[in-house]
N, C-alpha and C. Protein backbone atom coordinates (compact mmCIF):
# COMPACT_ATOMS: atom_id res chain seq x y z
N UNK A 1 1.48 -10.92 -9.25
CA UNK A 1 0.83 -10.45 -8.05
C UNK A 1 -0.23 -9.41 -8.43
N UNK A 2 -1.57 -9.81 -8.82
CA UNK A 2 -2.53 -9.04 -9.40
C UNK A 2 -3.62 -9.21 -8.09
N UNK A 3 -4.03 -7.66 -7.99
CA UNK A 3 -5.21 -7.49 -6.72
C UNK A 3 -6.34 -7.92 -7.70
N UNK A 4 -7.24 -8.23 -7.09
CA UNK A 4 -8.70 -8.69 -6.88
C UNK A 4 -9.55 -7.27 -7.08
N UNK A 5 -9.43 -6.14 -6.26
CA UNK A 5 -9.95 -5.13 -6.03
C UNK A 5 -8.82 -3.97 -5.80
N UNK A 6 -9.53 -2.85 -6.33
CA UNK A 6 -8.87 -1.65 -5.90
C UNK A 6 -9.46 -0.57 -5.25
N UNK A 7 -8.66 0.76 -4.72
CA UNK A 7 -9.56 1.88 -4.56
C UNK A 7 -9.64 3.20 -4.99
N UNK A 8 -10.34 3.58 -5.33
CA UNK A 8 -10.48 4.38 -5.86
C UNK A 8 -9.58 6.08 -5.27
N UNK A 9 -8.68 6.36 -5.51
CA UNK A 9 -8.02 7.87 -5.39
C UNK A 9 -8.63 8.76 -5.97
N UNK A 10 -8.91 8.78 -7.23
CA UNK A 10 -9.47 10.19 -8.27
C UNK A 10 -9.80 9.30 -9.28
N UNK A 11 -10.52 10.32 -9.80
CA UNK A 11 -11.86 9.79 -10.61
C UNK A 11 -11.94 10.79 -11.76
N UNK A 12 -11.16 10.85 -13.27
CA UNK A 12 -11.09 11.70 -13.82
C UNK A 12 -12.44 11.27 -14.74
N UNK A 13 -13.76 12.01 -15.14
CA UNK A 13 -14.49 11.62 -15.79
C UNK A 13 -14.45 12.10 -17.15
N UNK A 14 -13.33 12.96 -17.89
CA UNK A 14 -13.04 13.18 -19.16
C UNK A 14 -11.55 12.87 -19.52
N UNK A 15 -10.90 12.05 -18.69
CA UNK A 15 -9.26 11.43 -19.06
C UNK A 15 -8.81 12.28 -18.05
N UNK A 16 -7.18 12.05 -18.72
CA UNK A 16 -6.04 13.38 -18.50
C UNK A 16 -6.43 15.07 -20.03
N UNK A 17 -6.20 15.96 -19.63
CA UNK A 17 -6.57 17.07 -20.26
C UNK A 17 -5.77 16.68 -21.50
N UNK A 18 -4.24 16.13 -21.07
CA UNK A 18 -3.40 15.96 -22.49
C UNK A 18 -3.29 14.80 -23.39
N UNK A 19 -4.51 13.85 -23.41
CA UNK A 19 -4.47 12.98 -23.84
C UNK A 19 -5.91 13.23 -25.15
N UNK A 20 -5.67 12.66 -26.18
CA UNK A 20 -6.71 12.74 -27.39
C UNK A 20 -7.74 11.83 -27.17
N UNK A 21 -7.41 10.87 -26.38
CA UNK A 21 -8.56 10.33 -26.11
C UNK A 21 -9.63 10.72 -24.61
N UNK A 22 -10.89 10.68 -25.23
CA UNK A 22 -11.65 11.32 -23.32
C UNK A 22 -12.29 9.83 -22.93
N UNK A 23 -11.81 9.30 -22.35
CA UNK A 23 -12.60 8.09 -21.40
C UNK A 23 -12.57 8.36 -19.82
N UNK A 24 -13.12 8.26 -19.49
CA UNK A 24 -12.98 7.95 -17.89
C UNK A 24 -11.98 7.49 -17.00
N UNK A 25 -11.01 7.60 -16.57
CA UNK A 25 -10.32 7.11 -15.76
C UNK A 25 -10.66 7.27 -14.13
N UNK A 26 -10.30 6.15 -13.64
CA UNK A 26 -9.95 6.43 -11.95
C UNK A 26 -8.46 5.82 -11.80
N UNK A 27 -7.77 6.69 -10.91
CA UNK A 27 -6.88 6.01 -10.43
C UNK A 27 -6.98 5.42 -9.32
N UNK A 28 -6.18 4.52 -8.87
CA UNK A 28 -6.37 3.27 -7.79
C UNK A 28 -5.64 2.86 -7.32
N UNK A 29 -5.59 2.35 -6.09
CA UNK A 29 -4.50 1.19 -5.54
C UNK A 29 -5.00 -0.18 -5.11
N UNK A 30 -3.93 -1.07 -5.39
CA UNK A 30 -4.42 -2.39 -5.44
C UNK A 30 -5.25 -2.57 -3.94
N UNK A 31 -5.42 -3.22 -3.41
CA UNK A 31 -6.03 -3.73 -2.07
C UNK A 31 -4.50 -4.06 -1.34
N UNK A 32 -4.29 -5.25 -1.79
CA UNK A 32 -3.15 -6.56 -1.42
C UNK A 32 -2.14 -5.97 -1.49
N UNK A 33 -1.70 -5.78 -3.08
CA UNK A 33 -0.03 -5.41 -3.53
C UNK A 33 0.77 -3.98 -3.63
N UNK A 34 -0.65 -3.12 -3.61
CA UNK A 34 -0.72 -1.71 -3.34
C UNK A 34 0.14 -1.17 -4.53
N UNK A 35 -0.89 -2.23 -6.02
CA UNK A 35 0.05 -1.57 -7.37
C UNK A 35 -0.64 -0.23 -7.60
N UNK A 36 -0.27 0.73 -8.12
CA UNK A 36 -1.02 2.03 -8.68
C UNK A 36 -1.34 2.00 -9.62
N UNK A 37 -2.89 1.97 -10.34
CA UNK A 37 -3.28 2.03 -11.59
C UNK A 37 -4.09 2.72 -12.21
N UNK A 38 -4.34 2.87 -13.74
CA UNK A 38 -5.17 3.85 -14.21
C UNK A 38 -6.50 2.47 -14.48
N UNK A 39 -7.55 2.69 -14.24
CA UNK A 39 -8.30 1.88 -14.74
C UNK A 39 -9.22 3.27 -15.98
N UNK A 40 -9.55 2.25 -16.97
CA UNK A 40 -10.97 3.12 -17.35
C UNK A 40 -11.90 2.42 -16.99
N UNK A 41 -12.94 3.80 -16.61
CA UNK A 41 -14.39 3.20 -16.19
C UNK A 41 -15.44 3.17 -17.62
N UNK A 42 -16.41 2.44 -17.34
CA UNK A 42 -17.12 2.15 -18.01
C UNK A 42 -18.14 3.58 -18.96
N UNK A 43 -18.91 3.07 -19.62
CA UNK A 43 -19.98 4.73 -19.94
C UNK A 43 -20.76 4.37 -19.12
N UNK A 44 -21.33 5.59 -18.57
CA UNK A 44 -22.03 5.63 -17.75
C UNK A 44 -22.32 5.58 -16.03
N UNK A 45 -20.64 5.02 -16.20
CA UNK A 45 -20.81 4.70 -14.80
C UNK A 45 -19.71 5.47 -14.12
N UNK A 46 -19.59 5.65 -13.06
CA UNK A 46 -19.42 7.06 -12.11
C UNK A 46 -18.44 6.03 -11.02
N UNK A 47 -17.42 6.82 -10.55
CA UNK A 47 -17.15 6.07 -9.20
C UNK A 47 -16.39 7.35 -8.30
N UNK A 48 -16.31 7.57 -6.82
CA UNK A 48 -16.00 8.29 -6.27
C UNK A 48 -14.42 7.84 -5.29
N UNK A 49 -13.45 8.80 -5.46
CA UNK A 49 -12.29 8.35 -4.46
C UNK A 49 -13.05 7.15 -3.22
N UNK A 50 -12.35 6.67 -2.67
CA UNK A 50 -12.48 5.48 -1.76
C UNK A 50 -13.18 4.32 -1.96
N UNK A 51 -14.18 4.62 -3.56
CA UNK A 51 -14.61 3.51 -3.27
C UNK A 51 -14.00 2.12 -3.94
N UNK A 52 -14.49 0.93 -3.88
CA UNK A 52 -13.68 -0.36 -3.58
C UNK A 52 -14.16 -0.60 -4.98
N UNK A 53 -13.22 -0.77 -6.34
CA UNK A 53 -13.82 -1.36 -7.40
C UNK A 53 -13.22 -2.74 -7.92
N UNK A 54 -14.02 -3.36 -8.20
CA UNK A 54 -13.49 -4.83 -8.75
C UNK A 54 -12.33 -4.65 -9.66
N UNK A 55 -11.47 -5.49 -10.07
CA UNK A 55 -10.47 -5.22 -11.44
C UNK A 55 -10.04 -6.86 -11.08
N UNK A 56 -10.94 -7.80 -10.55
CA UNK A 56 -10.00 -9.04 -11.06
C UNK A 56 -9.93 -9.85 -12.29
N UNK A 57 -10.09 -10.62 -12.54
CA UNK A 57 -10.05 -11.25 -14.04
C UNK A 57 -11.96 -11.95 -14.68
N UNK A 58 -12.80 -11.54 -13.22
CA UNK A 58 -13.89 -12.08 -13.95
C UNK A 58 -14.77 -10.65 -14.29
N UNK A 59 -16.12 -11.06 -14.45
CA UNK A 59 -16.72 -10.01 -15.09
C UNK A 59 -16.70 -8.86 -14.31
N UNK A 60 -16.45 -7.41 -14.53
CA UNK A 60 -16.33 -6.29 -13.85
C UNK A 60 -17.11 -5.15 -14.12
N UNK A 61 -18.22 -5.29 -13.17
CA UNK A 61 -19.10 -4.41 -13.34
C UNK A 61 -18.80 -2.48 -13.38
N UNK A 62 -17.87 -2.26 -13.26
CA UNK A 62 -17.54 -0.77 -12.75
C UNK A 62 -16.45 -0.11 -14.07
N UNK A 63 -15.50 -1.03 -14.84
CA UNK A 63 -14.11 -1.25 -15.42
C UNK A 63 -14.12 -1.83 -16.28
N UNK A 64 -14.07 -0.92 -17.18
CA UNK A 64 -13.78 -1.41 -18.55
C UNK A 64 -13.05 -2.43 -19.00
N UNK A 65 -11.77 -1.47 -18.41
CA UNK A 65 -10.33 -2.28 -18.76
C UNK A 65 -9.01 -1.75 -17.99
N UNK A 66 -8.30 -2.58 -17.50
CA UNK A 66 -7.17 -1.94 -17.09
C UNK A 66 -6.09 -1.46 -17.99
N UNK A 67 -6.12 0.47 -17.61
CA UNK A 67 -5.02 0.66 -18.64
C UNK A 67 -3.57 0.54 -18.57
N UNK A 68 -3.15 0.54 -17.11
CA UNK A 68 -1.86 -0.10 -17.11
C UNK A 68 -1.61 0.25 -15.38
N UNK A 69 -0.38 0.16 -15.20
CA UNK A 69 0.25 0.57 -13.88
C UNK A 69 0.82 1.68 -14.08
N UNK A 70 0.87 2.45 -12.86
CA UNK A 70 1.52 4.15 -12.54
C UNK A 70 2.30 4.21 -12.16
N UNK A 71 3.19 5.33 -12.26
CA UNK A 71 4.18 5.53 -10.79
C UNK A 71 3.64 6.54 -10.25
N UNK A 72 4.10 6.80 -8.78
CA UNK A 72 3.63 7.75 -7.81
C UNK A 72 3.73 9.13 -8.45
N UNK A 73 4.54 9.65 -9.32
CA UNK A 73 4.69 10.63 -9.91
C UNK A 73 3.34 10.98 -10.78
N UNK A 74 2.80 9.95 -11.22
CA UNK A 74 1.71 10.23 -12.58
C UNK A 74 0.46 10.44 -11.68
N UNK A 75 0.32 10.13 -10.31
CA UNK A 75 -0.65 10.41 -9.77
C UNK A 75 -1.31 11.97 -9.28
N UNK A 76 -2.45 12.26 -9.62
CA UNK A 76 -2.82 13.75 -9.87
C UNK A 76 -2.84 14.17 -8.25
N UNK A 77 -2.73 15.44 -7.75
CA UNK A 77 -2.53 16.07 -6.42
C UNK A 77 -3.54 15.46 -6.05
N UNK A 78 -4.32 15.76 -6.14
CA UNK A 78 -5.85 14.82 -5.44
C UNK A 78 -5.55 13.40 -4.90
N UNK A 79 -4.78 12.60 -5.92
CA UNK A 79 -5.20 11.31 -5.35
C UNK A 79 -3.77 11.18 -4.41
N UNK A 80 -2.63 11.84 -4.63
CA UNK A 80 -1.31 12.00 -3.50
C UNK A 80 -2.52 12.16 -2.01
N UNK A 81 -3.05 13.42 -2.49
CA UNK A 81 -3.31 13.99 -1.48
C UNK A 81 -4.26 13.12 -0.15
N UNK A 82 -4.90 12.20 -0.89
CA UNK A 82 -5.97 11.10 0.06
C UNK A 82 -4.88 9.67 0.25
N UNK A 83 -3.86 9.27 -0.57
CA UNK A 83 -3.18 8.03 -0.61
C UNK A 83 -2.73 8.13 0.67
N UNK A 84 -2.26 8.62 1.43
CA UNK A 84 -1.72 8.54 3.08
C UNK A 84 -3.47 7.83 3.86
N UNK A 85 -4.81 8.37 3.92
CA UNK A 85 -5.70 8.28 4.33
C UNK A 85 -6.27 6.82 3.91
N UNK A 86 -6.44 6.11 2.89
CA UNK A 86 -6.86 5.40 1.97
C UNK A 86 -5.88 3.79 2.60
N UNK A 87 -4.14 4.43 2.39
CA UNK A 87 -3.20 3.38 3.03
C UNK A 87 -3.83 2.96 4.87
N UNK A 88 -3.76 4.21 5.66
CA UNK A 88 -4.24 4.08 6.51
C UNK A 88 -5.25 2.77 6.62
N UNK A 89 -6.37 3.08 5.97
CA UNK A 89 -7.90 2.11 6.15
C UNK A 89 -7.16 0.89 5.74
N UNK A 90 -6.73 0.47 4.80
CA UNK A 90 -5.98 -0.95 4.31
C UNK A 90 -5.00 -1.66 5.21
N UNK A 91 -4.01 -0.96 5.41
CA UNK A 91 -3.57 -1.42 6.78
C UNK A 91 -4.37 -1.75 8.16
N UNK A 92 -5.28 -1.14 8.61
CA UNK A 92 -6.26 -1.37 9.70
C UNK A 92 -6.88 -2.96 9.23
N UNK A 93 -7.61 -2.33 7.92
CA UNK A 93 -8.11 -4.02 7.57
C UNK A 93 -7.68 -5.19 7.40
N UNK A 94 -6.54 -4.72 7.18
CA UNK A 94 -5.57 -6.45 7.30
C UNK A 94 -4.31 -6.30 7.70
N UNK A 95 -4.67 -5.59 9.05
CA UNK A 95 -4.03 -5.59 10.17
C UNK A 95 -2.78 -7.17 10.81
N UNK A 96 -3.94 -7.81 10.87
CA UNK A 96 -3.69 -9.45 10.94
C UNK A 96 -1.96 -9.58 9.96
N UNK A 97 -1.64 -9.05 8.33
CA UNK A 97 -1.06 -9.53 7.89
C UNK A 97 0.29 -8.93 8.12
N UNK A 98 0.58 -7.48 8.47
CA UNK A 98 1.17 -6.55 9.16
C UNK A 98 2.11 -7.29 10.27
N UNK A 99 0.65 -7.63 11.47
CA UNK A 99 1.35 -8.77 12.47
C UNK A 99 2.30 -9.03 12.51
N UNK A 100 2.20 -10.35 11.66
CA UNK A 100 2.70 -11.14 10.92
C UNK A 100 3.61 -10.71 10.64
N UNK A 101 4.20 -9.64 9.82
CA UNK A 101 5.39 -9.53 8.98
C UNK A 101 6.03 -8.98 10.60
N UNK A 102 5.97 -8.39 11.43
CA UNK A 102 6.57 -8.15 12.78
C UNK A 102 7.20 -9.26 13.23
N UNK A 103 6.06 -10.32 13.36
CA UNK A 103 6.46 -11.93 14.09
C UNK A 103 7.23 -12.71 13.14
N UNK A 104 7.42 -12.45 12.14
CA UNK A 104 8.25 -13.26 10.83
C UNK A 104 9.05 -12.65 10.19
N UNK A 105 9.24 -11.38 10.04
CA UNK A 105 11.05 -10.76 9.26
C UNK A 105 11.91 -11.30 9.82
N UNK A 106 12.88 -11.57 9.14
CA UNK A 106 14.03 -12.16 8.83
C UNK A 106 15.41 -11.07 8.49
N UNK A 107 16.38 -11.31 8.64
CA UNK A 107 17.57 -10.74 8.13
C UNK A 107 17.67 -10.71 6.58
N UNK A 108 18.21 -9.98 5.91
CA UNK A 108 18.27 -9.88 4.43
C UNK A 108 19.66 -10.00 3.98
N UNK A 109 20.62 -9.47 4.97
CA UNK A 109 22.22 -9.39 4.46
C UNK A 109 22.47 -9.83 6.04
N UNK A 110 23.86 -10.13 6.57
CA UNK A 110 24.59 -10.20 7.94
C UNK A 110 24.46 -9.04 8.56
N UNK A 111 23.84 -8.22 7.87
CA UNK A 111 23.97 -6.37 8.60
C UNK A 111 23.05 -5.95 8.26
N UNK A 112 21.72 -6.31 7.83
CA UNK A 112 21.03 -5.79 7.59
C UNK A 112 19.34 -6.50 7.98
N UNK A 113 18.43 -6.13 8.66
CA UNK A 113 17.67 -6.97 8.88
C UNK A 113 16.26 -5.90 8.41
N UNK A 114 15.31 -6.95 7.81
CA UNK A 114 14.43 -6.71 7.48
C UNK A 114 13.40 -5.15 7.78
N UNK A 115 13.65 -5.49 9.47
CA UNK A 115 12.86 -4.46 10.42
C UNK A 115 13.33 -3.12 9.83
N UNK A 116 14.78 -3.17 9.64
CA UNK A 116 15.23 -2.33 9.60
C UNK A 116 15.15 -1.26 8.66
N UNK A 117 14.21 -1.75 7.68
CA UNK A 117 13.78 -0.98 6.75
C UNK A 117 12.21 -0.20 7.04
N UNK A 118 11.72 -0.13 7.60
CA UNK A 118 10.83 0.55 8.29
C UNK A 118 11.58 2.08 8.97
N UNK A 119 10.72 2.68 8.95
CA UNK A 119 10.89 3.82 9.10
C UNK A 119 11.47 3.98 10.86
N UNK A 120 12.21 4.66 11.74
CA UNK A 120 12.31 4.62 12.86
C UNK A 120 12.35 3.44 13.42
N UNK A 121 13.25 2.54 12.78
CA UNK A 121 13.97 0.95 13.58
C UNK A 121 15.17 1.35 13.28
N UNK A 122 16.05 1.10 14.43
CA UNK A 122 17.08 1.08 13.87
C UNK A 122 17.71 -0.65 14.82
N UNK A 123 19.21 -0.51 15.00
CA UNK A 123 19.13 -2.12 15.77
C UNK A 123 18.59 -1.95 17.06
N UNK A 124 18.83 -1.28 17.93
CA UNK A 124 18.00 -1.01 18.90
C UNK A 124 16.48 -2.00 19.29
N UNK A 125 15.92 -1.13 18.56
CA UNK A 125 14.46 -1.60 18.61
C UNK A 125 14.78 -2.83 17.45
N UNK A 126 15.27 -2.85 16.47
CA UNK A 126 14.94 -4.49 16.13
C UNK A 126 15.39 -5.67 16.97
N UNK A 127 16.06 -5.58 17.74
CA UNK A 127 16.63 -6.64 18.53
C UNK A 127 15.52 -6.54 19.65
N UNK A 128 14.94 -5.52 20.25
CA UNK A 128 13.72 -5.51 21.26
C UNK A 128 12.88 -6.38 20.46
N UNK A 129 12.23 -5.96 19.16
CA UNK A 129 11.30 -6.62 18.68
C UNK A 129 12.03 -8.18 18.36
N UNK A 130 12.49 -8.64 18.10
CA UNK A 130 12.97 -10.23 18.26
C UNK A 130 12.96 -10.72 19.79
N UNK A 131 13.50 -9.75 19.93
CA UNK A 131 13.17 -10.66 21.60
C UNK A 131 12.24 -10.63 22.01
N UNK A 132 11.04 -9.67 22.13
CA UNK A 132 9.42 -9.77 22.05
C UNK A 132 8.59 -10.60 21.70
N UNK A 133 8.96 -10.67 20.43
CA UNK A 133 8.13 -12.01 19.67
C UNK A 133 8.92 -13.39 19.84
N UNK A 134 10.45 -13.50 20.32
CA UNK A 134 10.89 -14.88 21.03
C UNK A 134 9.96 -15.52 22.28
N UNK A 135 10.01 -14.34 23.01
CA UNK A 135 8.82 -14.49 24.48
C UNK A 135 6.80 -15.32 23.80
N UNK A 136 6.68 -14.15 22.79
CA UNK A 136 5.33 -14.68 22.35
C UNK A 136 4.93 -13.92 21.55
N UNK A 137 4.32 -14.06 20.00
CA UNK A 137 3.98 -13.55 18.86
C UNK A 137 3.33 -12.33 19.59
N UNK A 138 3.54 -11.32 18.91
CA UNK A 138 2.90 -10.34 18.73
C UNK A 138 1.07 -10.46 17.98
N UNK A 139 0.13 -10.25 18.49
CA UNK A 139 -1.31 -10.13 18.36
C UNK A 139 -1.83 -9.27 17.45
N UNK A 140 -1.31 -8.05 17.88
CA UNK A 140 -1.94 -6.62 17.06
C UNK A 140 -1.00 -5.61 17.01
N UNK A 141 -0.83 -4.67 16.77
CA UNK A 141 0.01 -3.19 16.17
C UNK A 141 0.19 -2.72 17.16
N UNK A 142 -1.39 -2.77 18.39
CA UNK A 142 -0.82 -1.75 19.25
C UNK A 142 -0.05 -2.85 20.02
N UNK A 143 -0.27 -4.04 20.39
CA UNK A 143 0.34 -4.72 21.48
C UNK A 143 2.05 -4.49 20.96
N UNK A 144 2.28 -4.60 19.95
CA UNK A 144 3.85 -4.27 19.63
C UNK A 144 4.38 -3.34 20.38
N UNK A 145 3.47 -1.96 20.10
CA UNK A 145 4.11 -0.86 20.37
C UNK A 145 4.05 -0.59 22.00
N UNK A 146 2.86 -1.92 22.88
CA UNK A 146 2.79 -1.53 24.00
C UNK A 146 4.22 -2.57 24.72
N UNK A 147 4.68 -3.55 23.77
CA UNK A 147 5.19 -4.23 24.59
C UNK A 147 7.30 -3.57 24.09
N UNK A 148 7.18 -2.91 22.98
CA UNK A 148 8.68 -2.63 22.52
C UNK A 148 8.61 -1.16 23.13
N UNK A 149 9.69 -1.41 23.81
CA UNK A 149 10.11 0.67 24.70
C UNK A 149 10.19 1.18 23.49
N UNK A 150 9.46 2.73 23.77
CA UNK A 150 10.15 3.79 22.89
C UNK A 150 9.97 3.54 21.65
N UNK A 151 8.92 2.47 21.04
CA UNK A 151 8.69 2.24 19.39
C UNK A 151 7.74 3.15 18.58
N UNK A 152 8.15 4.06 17.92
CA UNK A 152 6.88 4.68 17.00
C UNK A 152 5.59 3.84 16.51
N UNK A 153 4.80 4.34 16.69
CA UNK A 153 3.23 3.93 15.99
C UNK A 153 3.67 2.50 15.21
N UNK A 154 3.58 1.56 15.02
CA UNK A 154 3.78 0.63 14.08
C UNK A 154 2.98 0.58 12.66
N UNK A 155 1.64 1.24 12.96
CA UNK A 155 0.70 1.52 11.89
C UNK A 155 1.26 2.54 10.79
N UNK A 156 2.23 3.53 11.26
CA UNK A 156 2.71 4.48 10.76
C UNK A 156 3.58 4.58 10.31
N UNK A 157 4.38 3.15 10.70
CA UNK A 157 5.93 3.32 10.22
C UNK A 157 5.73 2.60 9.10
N UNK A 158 4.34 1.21 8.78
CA UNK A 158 4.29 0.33 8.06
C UNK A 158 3.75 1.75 6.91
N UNK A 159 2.53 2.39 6.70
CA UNK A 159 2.12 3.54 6.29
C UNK A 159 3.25 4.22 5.34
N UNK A 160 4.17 4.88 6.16
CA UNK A 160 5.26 5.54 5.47
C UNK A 160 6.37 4.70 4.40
N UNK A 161 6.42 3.18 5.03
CA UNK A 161 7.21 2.46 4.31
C UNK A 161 6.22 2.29 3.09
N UNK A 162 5.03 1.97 2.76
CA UNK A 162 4.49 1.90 1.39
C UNK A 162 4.95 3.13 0.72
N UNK A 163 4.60 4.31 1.18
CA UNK A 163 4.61 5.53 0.54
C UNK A 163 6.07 5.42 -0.07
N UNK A 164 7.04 4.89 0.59
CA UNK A 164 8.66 5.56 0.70
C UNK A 164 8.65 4.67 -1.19
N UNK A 165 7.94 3.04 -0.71
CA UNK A 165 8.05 2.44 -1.63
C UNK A 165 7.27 2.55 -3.16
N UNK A 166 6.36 2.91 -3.21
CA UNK A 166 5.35 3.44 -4.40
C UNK A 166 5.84 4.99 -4.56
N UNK A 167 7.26 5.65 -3.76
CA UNK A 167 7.86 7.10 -4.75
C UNK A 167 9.36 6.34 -5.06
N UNK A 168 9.10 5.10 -4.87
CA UNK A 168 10.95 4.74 -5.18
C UNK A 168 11.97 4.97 -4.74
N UNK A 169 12.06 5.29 -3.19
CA UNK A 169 13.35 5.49 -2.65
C UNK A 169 13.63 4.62 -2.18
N UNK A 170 13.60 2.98 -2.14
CA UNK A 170 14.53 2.26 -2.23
C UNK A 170 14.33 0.65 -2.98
N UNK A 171 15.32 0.30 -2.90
CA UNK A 171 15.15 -0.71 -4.23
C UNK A 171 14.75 -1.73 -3.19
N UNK A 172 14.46 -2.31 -1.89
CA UNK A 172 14.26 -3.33 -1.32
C UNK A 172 12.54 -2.84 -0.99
N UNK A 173 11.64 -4.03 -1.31
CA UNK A 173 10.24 -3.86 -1.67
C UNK A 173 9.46 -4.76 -0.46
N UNK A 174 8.73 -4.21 0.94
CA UNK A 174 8.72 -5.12 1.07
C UNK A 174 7.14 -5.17 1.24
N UNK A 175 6.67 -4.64 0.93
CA UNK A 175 4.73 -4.23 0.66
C UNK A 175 4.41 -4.44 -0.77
N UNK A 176 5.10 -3.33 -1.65
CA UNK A 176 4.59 -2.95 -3.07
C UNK A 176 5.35 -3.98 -3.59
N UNK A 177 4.07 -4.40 -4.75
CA UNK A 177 4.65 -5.13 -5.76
C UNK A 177 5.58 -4.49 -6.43
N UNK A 178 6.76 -5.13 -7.36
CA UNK A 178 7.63 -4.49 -7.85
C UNK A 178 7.53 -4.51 -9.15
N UNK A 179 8.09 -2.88 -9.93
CA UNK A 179 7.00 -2.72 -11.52
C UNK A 179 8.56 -4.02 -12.34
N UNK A 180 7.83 -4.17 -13.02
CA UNK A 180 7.80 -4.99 -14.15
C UNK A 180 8.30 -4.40 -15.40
């Protein structure tokens, strides 16, 4: 599960301080799989938090090379500090696929259902939301939240569940790719 594109968090233009080598790094998150990575950038070339850099397998104008995948821990205060803002915009943009995972989770164990791993579901509201989308798919984020009583932001709960998942508090993945 390799993104196409990433974005840019921080943009170290002489490395990490403790490393012997000085190249460029930005750190990033995937688009799609929302892996965390160090890319190095090229000489010469510059890139600023947010912006959108290529890293797929053909020629890459911005990226040297990918130096590997992160964990949330290795990421510098700076780029913690914008990753809530950054998740935000990605979720909005493919909004559509979000939907979707509303109108299509499934149960995982006899006691345990998918929804339920989102932040502020508990059975309550997952059984509202099945019966919601039994009546007729859910459209958009807000129509969820206009049509389920009493449901937190849906944008926010999906939001927090990446975060919960890229610091590792729980082993069921259902955004982030899982490290390798």
């Amino acid at each position: 599960m390799k993104d196409n594109y990433a974005i840019v968090l921080d943009f170290l233009p002489h490395g990490k301080p403790n490393e012997r080598r000085t190249e460029a790094i930005a750190q990033s998150i995937g688009e799609n799989f929302f892996n965390l990575l160090e890319v190095v950038i090229r000489e010469g070339e510059t890139v600023k938090p947010k912006d959108r850099i290529y890293i797929g397998e053909e020629k890459r104008d911005k990226v040297k090379y990918i130096k590997g995948r992160i964990s949330y821990n290795d990421l510098t205060s700076y780029a913690k500090s914008i990753l809530e803002e950054v998740l935000n915009e990605l979720v909005t943009k493919s909004e559509k696929r979000f939907v979707e995972f509303f109108n299509k989770a499934g149960p995982i164990t006899t006691r345990l259902h998918t929804l339920e791993l989102l932040p502020g579901i508990g059975k309550k509201h997952m059984w509202s939301i099945i019966n919601e989308r039994k009546q007729k798919p859910f459209e958009s984020l807000q129509e969820i939240q206009d049509r389920v009583e009493m449901l937190p932001d849906p944008k926010k709960m999906i939001i927090k569940r990446i975060l919960a998942e890229l610091e590792g508090k729980d082993k069921y993945r259902l955004f982030v790719a899982a490290l390798r």
